[in-house]
N, C-alpha and C. Protein backbone atom coordinates (compact mmCIF):
# COMPACT_ATOMS: atom_id res chain seq x y z
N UNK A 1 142.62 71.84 113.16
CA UNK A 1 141.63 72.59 112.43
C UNK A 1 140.45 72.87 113.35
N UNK A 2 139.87 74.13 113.11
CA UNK A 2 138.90 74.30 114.34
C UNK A 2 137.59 73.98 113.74
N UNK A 3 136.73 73.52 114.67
CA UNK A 3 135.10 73.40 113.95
C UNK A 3 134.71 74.61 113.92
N UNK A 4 134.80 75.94 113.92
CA UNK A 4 134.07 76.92 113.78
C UNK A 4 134.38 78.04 112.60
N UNK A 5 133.13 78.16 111.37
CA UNK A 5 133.39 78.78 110.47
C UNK A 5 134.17 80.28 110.55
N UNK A 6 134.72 80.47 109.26
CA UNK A 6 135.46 81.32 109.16
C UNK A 6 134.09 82.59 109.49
N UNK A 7 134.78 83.79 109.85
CA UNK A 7 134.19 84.96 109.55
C UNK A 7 133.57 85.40 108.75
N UNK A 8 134.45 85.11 107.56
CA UNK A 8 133.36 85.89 106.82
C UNK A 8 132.15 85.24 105.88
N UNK A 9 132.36 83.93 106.62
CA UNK A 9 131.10 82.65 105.73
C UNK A 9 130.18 83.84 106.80
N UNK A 10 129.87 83.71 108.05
CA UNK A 10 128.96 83.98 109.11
C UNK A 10 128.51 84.75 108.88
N UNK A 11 129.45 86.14 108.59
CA UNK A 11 128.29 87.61 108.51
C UNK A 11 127.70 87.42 107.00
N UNK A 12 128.07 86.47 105.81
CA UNK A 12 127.31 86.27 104.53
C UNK A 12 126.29 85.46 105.16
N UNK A 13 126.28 84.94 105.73
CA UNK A 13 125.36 84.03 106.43
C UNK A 13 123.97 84.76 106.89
N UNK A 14 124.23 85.79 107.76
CA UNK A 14 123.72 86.14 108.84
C UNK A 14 122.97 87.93 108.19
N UNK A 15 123.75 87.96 106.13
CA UNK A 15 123.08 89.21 106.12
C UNK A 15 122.18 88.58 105.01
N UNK A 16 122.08 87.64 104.50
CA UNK A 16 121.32 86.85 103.11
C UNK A 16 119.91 87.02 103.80
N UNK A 17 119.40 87.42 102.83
CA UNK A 17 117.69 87.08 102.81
C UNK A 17 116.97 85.84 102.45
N UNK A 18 115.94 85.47 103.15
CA UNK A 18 115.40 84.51 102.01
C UNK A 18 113.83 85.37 101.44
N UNK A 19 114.53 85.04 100.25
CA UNK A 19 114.01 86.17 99.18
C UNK A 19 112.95 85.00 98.37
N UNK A 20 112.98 83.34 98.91
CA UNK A 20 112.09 82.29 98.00
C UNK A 20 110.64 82.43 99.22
N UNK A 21 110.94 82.89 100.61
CA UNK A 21 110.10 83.01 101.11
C UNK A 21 109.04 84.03 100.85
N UNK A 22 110.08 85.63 100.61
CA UNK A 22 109.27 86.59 100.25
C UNK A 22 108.09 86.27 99.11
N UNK A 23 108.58 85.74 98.00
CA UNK A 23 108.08 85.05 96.76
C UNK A 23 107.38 84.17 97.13
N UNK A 24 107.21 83.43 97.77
CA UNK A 24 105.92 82.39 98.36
C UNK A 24 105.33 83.17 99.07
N UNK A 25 105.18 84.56 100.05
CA UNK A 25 104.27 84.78 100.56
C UNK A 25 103.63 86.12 99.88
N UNK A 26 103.75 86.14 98.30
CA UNK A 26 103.82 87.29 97.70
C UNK A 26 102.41 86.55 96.84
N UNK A 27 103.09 85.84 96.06
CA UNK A 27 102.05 84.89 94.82
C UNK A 27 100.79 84.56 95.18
N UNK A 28 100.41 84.07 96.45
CA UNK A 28 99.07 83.90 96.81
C UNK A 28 98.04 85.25 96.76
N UNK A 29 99.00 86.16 97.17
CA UNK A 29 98.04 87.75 97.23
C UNK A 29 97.80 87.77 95.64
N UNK A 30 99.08 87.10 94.63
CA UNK A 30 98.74 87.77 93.29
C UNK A 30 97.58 87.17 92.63
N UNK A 31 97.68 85.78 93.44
CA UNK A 31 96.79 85.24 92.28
C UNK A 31 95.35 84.95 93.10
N UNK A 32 94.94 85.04 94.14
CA UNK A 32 93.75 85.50 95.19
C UNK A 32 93.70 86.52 94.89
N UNK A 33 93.95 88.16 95.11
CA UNK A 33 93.51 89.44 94.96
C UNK A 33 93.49 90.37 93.68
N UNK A 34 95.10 90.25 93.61
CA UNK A 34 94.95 90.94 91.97
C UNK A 34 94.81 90.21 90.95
N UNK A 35 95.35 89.20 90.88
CA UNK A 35 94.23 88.43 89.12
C UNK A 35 92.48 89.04 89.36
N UNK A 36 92.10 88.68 89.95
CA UNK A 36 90.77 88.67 90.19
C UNK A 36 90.11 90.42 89.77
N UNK A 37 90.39 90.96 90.30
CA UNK A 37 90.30 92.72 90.36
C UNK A 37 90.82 93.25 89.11
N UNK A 38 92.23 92.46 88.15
CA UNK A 38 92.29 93.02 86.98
C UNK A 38 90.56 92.34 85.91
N UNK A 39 90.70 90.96 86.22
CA UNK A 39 89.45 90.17 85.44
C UNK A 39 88.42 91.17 85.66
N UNK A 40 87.79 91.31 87.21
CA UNK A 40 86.52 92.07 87.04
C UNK A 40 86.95 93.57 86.15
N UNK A 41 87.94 94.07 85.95
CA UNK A 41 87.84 95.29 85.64
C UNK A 41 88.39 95.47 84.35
N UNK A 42 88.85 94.88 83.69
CA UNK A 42 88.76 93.98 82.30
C UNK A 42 86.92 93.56 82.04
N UNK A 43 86.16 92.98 82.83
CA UNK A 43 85.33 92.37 82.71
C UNK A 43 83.65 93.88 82.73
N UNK A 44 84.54 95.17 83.29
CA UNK A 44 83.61 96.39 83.30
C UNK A 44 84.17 96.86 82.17
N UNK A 45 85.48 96.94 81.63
CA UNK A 45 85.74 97.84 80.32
C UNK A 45 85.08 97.32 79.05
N UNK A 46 84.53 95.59 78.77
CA UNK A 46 83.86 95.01 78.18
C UNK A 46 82.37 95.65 78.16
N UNK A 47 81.89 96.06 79.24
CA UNK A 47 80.37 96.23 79.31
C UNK A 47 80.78 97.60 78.95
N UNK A 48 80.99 98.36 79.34
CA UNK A 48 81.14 99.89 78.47
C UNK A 48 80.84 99.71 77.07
N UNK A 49 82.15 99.16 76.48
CA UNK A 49 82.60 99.12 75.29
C UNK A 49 80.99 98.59 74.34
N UNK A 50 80.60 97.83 74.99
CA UNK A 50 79.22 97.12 74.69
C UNK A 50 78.09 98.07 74.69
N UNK A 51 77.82 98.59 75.95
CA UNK A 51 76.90 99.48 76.10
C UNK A 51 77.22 100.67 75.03
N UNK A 52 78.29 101.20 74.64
CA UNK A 52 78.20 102.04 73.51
C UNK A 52 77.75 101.57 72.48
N UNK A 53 77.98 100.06 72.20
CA UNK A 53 77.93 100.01 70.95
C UNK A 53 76.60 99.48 70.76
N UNK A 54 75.58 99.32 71.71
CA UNK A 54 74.50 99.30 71.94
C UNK A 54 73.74 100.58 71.70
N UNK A 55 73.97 101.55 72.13
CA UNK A 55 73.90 103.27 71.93
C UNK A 55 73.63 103.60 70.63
N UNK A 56 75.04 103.08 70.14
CA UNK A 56 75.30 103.61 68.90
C UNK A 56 74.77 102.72 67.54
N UNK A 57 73.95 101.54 68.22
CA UNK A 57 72.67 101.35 67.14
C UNK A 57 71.54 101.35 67.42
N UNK A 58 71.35 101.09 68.70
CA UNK A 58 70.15 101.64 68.95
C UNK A 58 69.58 103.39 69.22
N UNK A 59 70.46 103.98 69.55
CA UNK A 59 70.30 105.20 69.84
C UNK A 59 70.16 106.18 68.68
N UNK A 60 69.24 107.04 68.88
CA UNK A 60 69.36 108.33 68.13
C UNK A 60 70.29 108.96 67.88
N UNK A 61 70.49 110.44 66.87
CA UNK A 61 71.29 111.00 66.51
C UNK A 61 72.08 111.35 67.83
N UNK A 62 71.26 112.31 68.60
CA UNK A 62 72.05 112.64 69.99
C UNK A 62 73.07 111.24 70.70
N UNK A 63 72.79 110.46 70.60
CA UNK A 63 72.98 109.74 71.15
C UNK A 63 74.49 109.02 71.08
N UNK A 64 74.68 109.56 69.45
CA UNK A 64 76.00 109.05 69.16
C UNK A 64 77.26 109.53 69.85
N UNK A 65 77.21 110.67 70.30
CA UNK A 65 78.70 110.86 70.63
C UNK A 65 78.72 110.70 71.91
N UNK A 66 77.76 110.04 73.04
CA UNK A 66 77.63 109.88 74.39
C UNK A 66 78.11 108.07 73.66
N UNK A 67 77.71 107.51 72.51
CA UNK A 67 77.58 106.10 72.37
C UNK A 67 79.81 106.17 71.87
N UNK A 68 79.85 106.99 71.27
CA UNK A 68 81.35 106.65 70.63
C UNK A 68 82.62 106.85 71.87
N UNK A 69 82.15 107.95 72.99
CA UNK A 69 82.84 108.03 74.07
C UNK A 69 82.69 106.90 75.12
N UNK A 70 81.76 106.36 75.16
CA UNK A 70 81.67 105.04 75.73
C UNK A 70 82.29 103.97 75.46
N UNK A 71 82.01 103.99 73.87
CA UNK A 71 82.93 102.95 72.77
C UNK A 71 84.69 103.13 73.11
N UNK A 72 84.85 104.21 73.19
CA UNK A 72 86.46 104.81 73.38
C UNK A 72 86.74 104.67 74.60
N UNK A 73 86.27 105.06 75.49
CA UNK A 73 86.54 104.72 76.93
C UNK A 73 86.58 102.97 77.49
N UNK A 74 85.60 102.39 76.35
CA UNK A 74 85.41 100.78 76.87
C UNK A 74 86.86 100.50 76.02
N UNK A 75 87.26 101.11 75.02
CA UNK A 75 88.52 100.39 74.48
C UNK A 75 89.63 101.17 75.37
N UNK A 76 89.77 101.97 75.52
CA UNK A 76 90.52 102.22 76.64
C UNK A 76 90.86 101.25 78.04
N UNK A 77 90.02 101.30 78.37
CA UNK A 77 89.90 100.47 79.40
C UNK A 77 90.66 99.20 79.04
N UNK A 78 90.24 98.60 78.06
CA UNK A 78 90.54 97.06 77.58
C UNK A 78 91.78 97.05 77.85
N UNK A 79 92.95 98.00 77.10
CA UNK A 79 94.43 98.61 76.73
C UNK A 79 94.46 98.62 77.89
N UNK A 80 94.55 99.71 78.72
CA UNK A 80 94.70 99.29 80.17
C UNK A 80 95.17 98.32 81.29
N UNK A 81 93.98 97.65 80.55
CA UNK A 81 94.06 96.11 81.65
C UNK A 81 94.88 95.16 81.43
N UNK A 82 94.73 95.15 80.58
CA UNK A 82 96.04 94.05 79.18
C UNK A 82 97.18 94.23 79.76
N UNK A 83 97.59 95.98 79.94
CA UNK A 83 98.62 96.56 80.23
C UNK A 83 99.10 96.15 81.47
N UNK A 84 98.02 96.39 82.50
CA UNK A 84 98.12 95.63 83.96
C UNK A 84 98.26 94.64 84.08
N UNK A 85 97.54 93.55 83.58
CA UNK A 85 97.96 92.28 83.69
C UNK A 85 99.59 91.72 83.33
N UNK A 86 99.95 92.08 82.14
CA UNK A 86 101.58 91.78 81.90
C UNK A 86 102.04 92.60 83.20
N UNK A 87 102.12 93.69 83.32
CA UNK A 87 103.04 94.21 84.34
C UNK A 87 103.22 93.40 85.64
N UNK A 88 101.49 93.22 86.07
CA UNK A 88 101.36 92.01 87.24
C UNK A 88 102.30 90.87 86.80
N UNK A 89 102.00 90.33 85.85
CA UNK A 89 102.62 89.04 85.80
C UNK A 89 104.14 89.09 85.67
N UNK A 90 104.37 90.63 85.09
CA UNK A 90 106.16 90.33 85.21
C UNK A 90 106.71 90.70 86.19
N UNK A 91 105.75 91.42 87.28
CA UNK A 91 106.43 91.41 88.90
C UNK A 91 106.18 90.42 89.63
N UNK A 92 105.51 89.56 89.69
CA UNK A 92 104.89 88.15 89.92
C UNK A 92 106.23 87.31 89.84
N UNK A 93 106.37 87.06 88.48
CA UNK A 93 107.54 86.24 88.16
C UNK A 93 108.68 86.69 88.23
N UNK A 94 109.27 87.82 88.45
CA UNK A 94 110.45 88.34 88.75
C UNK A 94 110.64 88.34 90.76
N UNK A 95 109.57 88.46 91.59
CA UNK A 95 109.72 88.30 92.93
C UNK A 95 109.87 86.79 92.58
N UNK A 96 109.23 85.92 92.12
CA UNK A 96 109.00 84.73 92.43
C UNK A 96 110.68 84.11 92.09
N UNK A 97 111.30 84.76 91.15
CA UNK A 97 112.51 84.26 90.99
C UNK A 97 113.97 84.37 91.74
N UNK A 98 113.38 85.20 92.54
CA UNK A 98 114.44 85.55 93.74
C UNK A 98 114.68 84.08 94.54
């Protein structure tokens, strides 16, 4: 019997990725750069949403539909981010599972 693997163990060998590395050098960017950048920007669609609704009692008549587009745009935003964050997290955990 010879000590040297068959053929075709070698080229499976020799074409495999390591795909747990990719995923370890992936997760640190996610959770250093983008957690952080969805929070702050989650954390600006809040102050909108606020500042309208600040507008829209403190403010005059004019004032309302500059205060309700603010209001709409800060809830917008919110939806958004929410949106981003799951997506982040299910490419997160889907590289990470490789």
């Amino acid at each position: 019997m010879s000590p040297w693997l068959p053929v075709e163990s070698v080229r499976a060998a020799s074409n495999a990725v390591d795909a747990t590395a990719f995923g370890n050098a992936v997760n640190p960017i996610v959770d250093n750069v983008v957690y952080p950048l969805i929070e702050l920007m989650f954390a600006v669609a809040i102050l909108v949403f606020a500042y309208g609704v600040l507008q829209l009692v403190w403010g005059g008549e004019d004032a309302r539909k500059k205060a309700k587009m603010s209001m709409l745009s800060g809830i917008i935003g919110i939806f958004v981010m929410m949106s981003a964050c799951g997506i982040v997290y299910l490419v997160a955990n889907t590289v990470k599972g490789f």
